[in-house]
Protein backbone atom coordinates (compact mmCIF):
# COMPACT_ATOMS: atom_id res chain seq x y z
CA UNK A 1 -59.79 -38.30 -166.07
CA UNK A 2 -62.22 -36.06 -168.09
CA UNK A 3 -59.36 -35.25 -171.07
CA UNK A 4 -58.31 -38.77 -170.81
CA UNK A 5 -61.80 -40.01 -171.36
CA UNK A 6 -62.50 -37.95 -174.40
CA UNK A 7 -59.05 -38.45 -176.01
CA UNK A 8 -59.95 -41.99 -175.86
CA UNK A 9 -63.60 -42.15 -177.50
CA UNK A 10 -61.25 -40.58 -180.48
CA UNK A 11 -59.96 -44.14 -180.83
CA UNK A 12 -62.07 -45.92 -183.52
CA UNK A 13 -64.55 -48.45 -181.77
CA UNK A 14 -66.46 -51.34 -183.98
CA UNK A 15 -69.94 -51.88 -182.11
CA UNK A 16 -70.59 -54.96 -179.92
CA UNK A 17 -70.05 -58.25 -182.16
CA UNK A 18 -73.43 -58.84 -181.70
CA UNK A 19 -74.19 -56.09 -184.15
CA UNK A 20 -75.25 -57.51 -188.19
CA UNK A 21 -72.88 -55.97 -190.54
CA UNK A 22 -76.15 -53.87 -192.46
CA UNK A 23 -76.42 -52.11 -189.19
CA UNK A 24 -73.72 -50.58 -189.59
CA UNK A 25 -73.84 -46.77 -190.23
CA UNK A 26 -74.13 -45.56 -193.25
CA UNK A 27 -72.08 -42.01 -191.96
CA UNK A 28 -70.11 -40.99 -188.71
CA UNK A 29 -72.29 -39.89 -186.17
CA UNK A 30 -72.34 -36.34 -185.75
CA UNK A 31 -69.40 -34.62 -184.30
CA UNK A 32 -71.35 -32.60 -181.52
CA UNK A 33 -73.31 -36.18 -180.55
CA UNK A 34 -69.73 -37.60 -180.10
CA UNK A 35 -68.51 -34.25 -178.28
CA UNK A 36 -71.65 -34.34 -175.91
CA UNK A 37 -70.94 -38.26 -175.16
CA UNK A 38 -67.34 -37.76 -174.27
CA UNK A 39 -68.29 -34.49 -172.09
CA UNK A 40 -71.26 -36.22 -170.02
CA UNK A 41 -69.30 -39.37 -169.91
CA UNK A 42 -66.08 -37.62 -168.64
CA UNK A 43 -68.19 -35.64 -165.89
CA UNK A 44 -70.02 -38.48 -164.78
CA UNK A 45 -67.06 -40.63 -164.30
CA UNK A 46 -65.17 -37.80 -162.43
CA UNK A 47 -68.67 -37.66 -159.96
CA UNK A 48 -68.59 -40.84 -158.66
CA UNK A 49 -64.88 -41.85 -159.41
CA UNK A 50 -63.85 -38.46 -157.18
CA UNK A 51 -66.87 -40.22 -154.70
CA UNK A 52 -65.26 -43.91 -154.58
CA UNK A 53 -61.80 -42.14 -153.51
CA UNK A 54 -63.49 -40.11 -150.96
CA UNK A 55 -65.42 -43.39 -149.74
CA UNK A 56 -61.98 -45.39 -149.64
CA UNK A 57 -60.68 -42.58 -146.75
CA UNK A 58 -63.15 -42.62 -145.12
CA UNK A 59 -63.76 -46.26 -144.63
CA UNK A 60 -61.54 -48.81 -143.39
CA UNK A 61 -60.45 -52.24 -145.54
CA UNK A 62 -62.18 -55.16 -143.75
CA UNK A 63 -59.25 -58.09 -143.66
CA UNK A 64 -59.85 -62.01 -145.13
CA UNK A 65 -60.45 -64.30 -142.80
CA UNK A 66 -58.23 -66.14 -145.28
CA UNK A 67 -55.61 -65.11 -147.68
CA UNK A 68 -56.70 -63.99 -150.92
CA UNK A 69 -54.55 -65.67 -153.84
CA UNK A 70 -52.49 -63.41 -156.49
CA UNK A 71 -52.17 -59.40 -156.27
CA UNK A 72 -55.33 -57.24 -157.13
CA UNK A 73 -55.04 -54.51 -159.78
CA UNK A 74 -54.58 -50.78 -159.40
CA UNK A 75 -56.57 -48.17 -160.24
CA UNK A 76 -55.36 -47.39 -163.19
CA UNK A 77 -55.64 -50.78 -165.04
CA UNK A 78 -59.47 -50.58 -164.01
CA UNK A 79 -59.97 -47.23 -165.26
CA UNK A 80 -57.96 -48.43 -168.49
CA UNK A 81 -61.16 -50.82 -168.90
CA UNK A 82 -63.04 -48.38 -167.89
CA UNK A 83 -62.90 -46.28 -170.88
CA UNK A 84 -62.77 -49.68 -173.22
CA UNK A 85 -65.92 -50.39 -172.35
CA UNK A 86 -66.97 -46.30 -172.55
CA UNK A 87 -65.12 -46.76 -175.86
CA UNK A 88 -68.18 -49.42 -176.78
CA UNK A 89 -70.69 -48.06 -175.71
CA UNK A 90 -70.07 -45.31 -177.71
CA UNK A 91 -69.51 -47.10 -180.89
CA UNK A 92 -73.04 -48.67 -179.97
CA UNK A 93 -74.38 -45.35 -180.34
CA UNK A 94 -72.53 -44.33 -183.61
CA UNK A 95 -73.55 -47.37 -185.14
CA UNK A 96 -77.41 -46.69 -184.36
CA UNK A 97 -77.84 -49.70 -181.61
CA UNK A 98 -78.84 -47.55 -179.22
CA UNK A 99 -79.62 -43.99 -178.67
CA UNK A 100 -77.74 -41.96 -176.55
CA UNK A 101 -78.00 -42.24 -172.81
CA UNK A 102 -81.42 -40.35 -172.31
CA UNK A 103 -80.27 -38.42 -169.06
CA UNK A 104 -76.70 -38.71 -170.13
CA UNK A 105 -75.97 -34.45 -168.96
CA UNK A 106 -78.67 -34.39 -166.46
CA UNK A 107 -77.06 -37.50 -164.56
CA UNK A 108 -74.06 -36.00 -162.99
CA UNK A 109 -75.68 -33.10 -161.71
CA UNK A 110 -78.11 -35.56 -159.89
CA UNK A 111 -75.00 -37.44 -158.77
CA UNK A 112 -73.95 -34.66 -157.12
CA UNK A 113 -77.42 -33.80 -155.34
CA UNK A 114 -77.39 -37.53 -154.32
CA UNK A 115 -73.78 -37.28 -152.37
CA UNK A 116 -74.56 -35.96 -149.20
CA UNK A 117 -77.62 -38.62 -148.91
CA UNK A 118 -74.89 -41.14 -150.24
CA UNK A 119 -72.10 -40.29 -147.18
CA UNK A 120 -74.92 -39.95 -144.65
CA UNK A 121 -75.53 -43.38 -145.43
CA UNK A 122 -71.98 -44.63 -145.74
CA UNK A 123 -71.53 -43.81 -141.93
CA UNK A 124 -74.29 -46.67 -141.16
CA UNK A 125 -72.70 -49.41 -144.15
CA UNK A 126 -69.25 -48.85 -142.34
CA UNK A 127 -70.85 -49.93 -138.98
CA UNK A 128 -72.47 -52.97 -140.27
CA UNK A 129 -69.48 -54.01 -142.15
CA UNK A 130 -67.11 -54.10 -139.14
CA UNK A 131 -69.69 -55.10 -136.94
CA UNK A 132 -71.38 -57.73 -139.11
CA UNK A 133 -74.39 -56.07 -139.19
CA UNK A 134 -76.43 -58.07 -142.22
CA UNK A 135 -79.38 -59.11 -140.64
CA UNK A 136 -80.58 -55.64 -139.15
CA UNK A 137 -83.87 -56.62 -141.51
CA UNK A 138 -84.95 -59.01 -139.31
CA UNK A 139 -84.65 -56.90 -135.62
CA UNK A 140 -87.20 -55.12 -136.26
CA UNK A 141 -90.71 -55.26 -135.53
CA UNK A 142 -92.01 -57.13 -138.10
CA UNK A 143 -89.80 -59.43 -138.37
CA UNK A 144 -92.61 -62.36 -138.13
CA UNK A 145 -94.68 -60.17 -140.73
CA UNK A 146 -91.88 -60.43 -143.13
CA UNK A 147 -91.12 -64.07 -142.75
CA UNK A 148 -94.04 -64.90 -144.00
CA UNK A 149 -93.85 -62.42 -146.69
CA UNK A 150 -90.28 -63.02 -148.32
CA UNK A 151 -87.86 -65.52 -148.52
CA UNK A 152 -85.92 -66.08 -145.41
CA UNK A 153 -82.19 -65.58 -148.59
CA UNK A 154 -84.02 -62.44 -149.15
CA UNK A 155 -84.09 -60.82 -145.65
CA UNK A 156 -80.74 -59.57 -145.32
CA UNK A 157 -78.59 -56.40 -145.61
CA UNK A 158 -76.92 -57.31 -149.31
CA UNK A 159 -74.05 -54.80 -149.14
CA UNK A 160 -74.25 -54.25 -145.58
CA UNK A 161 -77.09 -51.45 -147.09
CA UNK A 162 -79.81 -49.71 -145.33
CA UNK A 163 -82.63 -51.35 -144.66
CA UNK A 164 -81.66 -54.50 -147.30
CA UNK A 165 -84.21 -54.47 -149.96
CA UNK A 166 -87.51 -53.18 -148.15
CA UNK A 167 -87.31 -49.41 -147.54
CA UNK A 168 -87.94 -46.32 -149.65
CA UNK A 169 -84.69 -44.98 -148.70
CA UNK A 170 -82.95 -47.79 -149.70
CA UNK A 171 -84.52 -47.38 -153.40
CA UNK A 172 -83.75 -44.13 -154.04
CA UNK A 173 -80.25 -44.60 -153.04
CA UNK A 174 -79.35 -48.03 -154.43
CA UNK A 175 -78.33 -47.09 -158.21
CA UNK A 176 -76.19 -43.91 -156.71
CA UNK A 177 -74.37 -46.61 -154.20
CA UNK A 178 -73.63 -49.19 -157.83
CA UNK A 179 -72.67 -46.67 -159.96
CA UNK A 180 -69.70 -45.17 -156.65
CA UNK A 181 -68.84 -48.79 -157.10
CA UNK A 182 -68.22 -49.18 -160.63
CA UNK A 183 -67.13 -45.64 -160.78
CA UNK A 184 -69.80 -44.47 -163.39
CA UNK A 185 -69.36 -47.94 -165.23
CA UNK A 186 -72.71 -49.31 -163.97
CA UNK A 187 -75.00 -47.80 -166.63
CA UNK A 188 -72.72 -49.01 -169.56
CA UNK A 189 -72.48 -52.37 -168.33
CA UNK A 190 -76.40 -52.63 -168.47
CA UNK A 191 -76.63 -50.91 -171.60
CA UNK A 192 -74.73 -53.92 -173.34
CA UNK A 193 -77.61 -56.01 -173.29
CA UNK A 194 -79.40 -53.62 -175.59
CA UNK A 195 -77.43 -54.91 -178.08
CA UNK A 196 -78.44 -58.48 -178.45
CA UNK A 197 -82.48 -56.61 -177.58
CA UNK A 198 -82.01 -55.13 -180.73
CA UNK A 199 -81.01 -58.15 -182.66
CA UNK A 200 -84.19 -59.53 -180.90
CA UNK A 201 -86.54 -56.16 -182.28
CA UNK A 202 -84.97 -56.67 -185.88
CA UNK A 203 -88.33 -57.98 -187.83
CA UNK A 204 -90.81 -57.53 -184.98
CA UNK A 205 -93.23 -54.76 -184.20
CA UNK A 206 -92.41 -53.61 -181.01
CA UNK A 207 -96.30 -53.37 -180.20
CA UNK A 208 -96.73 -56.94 -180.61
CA UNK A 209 -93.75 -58.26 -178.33
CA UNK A 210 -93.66 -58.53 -174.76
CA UNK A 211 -90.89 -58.72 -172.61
CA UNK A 212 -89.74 -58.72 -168.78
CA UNK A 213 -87.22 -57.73 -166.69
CA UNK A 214 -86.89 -60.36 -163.82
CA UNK A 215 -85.66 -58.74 -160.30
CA UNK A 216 -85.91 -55.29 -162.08
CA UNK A 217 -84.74 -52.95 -159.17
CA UNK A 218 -85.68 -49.55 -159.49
CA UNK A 219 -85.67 -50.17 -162.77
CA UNK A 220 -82.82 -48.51 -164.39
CA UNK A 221 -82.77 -50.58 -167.35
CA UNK A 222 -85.81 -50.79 -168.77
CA UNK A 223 -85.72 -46.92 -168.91
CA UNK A 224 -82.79 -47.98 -171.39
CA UNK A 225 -85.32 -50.42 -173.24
CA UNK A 226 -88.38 -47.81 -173.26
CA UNK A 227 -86.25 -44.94 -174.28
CA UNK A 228 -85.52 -47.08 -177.37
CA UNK A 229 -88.46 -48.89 -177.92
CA UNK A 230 -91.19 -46.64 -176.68
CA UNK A 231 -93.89 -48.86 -177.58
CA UNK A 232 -92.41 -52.15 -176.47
CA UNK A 233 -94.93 -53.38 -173.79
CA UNK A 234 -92.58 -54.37 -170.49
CA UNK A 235 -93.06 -55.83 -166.85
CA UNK A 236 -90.68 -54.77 -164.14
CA UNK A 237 -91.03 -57.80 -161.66
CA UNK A 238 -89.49 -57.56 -158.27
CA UNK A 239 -89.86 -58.94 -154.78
CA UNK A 240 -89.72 -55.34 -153.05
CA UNK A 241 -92.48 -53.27 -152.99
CA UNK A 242 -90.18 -50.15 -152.78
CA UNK A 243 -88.07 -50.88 -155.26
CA UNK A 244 -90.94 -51.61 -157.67
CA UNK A 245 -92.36 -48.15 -156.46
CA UNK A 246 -89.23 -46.44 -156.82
CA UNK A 247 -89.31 -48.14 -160.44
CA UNK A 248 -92.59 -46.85 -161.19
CA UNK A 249 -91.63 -43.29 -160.98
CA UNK A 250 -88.15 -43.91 -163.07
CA UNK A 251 -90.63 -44.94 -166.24
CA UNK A 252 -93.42 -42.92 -165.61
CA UNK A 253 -92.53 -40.83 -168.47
CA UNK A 254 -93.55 -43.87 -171.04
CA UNK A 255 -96.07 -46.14 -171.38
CA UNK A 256 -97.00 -49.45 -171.77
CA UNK A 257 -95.05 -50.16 -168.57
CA UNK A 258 -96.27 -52.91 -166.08
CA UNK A 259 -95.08 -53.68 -162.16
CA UNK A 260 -95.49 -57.10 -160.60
CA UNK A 261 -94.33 -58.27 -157.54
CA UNK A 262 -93.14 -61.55 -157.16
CA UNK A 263 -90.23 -63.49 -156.41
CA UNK A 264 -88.05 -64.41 -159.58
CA UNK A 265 -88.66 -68.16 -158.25
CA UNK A 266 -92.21 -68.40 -158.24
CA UNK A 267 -93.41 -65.15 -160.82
CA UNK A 268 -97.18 -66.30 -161.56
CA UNK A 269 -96.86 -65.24 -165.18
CA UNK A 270 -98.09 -67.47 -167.41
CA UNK A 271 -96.41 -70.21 -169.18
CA UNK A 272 -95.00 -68.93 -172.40
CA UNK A 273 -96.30 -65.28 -172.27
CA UNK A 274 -92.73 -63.73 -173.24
CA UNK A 275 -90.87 -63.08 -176.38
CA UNK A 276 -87.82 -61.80 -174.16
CA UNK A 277 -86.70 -61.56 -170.87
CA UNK A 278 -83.99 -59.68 -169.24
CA UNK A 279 -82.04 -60.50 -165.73
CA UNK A 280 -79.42 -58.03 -164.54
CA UNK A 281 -77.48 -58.95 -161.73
CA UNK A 282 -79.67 -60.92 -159.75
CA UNK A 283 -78.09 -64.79 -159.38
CA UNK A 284 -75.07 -63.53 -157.77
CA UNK A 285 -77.38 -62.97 -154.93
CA UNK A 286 -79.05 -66.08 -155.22
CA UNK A 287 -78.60 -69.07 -153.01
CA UNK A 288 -76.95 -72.23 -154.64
CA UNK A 289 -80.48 -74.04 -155.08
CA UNK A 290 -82.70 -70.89 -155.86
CA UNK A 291 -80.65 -70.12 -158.62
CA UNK A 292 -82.14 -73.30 -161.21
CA UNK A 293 -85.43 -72.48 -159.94
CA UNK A 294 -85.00 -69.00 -161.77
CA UNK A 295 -83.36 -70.27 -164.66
CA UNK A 296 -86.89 -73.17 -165.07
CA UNK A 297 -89.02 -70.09 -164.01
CA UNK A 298 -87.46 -68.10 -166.82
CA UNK A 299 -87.94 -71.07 -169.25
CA UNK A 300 -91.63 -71.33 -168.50
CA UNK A 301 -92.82 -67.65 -169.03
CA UNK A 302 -90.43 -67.50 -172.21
CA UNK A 303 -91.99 -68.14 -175.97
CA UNK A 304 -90.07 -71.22 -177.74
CA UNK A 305 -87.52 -69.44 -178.96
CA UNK A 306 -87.56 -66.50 -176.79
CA UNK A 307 -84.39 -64.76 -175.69
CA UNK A 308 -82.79 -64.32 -172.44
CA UNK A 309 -80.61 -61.07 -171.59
CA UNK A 310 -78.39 -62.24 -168.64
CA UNK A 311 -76.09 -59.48 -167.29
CA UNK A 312 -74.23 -60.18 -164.08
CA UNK A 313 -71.12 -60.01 -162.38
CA UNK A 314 -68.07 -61.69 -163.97
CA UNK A 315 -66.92 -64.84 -162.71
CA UNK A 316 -63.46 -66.27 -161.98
CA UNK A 317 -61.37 -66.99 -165.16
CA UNK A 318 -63.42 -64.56 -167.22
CA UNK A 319 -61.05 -62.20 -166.66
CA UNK A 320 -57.67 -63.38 -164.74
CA UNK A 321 -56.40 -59.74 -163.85
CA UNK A 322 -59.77 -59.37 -161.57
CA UNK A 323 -59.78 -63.09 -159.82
CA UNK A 324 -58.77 -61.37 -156.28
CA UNK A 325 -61.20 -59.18 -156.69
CA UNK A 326 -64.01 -61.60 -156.74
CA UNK A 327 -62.54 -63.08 -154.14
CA UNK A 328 -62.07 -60.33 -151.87
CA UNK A 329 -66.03 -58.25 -153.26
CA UNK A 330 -67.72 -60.56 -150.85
CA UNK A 331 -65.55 -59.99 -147.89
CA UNK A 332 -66.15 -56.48 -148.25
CA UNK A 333 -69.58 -56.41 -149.17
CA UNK A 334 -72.07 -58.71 -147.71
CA UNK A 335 -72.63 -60.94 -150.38
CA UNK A 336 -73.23 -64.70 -149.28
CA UNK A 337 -73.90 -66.13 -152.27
CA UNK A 338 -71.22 -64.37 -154.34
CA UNK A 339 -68.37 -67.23 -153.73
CA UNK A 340 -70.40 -69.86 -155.24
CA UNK A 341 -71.81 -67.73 -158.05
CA UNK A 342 -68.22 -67.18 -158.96
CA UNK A 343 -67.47 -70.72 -159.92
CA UNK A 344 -71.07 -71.97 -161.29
CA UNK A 345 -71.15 -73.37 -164.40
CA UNK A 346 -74.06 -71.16 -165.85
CA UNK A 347 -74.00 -72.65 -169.50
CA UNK A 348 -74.81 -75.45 -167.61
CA UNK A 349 -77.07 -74.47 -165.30
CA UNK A 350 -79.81 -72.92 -167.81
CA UNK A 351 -79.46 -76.08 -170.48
CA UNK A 352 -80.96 -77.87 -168.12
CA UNK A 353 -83.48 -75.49 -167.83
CA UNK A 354 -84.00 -75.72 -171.42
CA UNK A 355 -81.89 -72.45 -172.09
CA UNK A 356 -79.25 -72.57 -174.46
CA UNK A 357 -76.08 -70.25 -174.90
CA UNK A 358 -75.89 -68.28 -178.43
CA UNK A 359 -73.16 -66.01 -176.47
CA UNK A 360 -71.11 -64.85 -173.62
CA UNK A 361 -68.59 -61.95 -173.44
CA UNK A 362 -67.68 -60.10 -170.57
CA UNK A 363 -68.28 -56.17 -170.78
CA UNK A 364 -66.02 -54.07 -167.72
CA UNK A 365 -66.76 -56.17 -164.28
CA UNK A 366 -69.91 -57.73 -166.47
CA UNK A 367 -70.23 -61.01 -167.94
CA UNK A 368 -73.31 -60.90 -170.98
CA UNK A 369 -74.88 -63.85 -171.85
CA UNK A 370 -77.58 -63.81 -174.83
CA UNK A 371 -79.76 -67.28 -174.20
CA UNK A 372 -82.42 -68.82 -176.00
CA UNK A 373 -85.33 -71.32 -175.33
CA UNK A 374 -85.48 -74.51 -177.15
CA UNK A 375 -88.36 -74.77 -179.76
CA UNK A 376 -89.55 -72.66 -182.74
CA UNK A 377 -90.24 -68.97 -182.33
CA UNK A 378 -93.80 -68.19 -182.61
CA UNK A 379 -95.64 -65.14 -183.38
CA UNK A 380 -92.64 -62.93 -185.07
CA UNK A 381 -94.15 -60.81 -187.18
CA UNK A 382 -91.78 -59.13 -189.89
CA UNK A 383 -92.17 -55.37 -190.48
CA UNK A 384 -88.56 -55.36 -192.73
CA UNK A 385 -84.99 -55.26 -192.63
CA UNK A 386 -84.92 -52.70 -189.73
CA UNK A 387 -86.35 -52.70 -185.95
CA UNK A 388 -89.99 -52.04 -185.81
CA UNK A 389 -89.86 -49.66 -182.85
């Protein structure tokens, strides 16, 4: 996989559509940046590609309760889009959209010190799965503490993981469990939406605009944002109080970094206090009616004219090869919200929350969708023909 995945980043790459055609480099990036990408890349991808095989062994498939329609693809069709979208992200860096990944070598050694915590912990998601084991949340103790503290959609064991949402332990594991998944792709897939970000930053100081990441995790992408944008002010807003914790120490190394916790339903931010806001992979998990309130809650804390980043999983149709595989993820994975995400009509679903669609493309197992409030943008400031970082 490793001299497969740096014979392809040889293959000439144009930079995500999104991209103005004066962005475009004025030279090739250098040959050791492109040599260091398609090393890290390659070892990271072996990491937790070599740790998805090990994790299909040792697990055992969990059968439909119904038949899944048409034939699921093999591996090597996936890893074939796999390296497309490796293949993008790259050209996002030699075009200047992005910088380089900021841990990009660092990462797979981590990966590796993460893998014994990672099969320790598979043991206890192959129990659950075959034992239906997603509401271990609410057996314990404070179970009546946390009813009155979180949603009742909330208190469950997504992914048949540890603890659900609302342990330290689950935190520190969660991005190393998305990234076996994906097989390395996980990163990538976020880092997509820093294109349309920096079509956002063209003409603004980054000082003077204010954006959030709604259901921010441990906050994995916003160390994206920061690491470009050092002096963007962000708010990583989550529900979990270990997760925002967790995210806390991923950006401690910048500043001008804010946690709040609060559902994505009900945020308390006020009305119109955003110039953008990003949401990465959050409404898959969403029940059917929660999923408009976020989409009016994202409305309300936006600017007029302010931008939406939506990243999420891909839904059926956007990409016909990978229809069983949508249908079979939430057999597999506790997901019981997935199904109906699959087949929503989200154009529809944020115009009438007064969001409309500029774009949607579909990056690996991700669909993007670059959104936009209705009104006229206020308060852009222009600092010139290049991002005021």
């Amino acid at each position: 996989m490793g001299t497969a995945m740096t014979d392809a980043l040889e293959t000439e790459e144009q930079p995500s559509r999104h991209l103005s055609r004066d962005r475009a480099p004025a030279a090739r990036a250098a040959p050791v940046a492109r040599a260091a990408y398609a090393v890290g890349q390659a070892a990271r991808v072996g990491v937790y590609l070599g740790q998805y095989v090990l994790s299909a062994r040792l697990t055992t498939p969990v059968a439909p309760r119904q038949p899944i329609e048409g034939e699921t693809p093999g591996l090597q069709p996936i890893l074939a889009d796999l390296r497309g979208l490796l293949q993008r992200d790259w050209a996002n860096v030699a075009a200047g959209v992005y910088r380089m990944p900021h841990d990009l070598l660092d990462e797979p050694f981590d990966a590796l010190r993460r893998a014994g915590r990672y099969f320790r912990d598979l043991r206890r998601v192959e129990r659950r799965r075959h034992g239906r084991g997603h509401d271990e949340v609410l057996k314990r103790g404070e179970a009546e503490r946390l009813r009155q503290a979180y949603p009742r959609y909330y208190l469950q064991n997504f992914h048949y993981q540890s603890d659900g949402w609302l342990s330290a332990d689950s935190a520190a594991i969660y991005d190393h469990q998305v990234e076996v998944l994906f097989s390395g792709g996980a990163d990538a897939m976020r880092r997509q939406a820093l294109v349309p970000l920096a079509e956002v930053m063209r003409g603004r100081r980054a000082a003077e605009t204010r954006m959030v990441d709604i259901a921010s995790g441990t906050g994995r992408f916003l160390t994206f944002v920061k690491d470009n944008y050092p002096r963007l002010p962000v708010a990583a807003l989550d529900l979990s109080p270990d997760y925002l914790a967790q995210a806390a120490r991923n950006l401690r190394r910048w500043r001008g970094v804010e946690t709040v916790q609060a559902a994505a339903e009900a945020t308390g931010l006020p009305d119109g206090s955003y110039d953008v806001a990003s949401c990465i992979f959050l409404f898959h998990e969403l029940p059917p009616r929660v999923r408009p309130q976020v989409a009016r809650e994202i409305a309300r804390i936006l600017k007029p004219g302010g931008r939406l980043l939506f990243v999420d999983s891909i839904q059926k149709g956007d990409h016909p090869p990978y229809d069983a595989l949508i249908d079979y993820f939430p057999v597999a994975f506790h997901e019981p919200y997935y199904g109906t995400y699959a087949t929503t009509d989200l154009e529809a679903l944020f115009a009438e929350a007064g969001l409309r669609t500029l774009s949607v493309e579909r990056a690996f197992f991700s669909r993007l969708m670059v959104l936009e409030k209705k009104g006229p943008p206020g308060g852009t400031r222009n600092c010139g023909s290049e991002s005021c970082v």
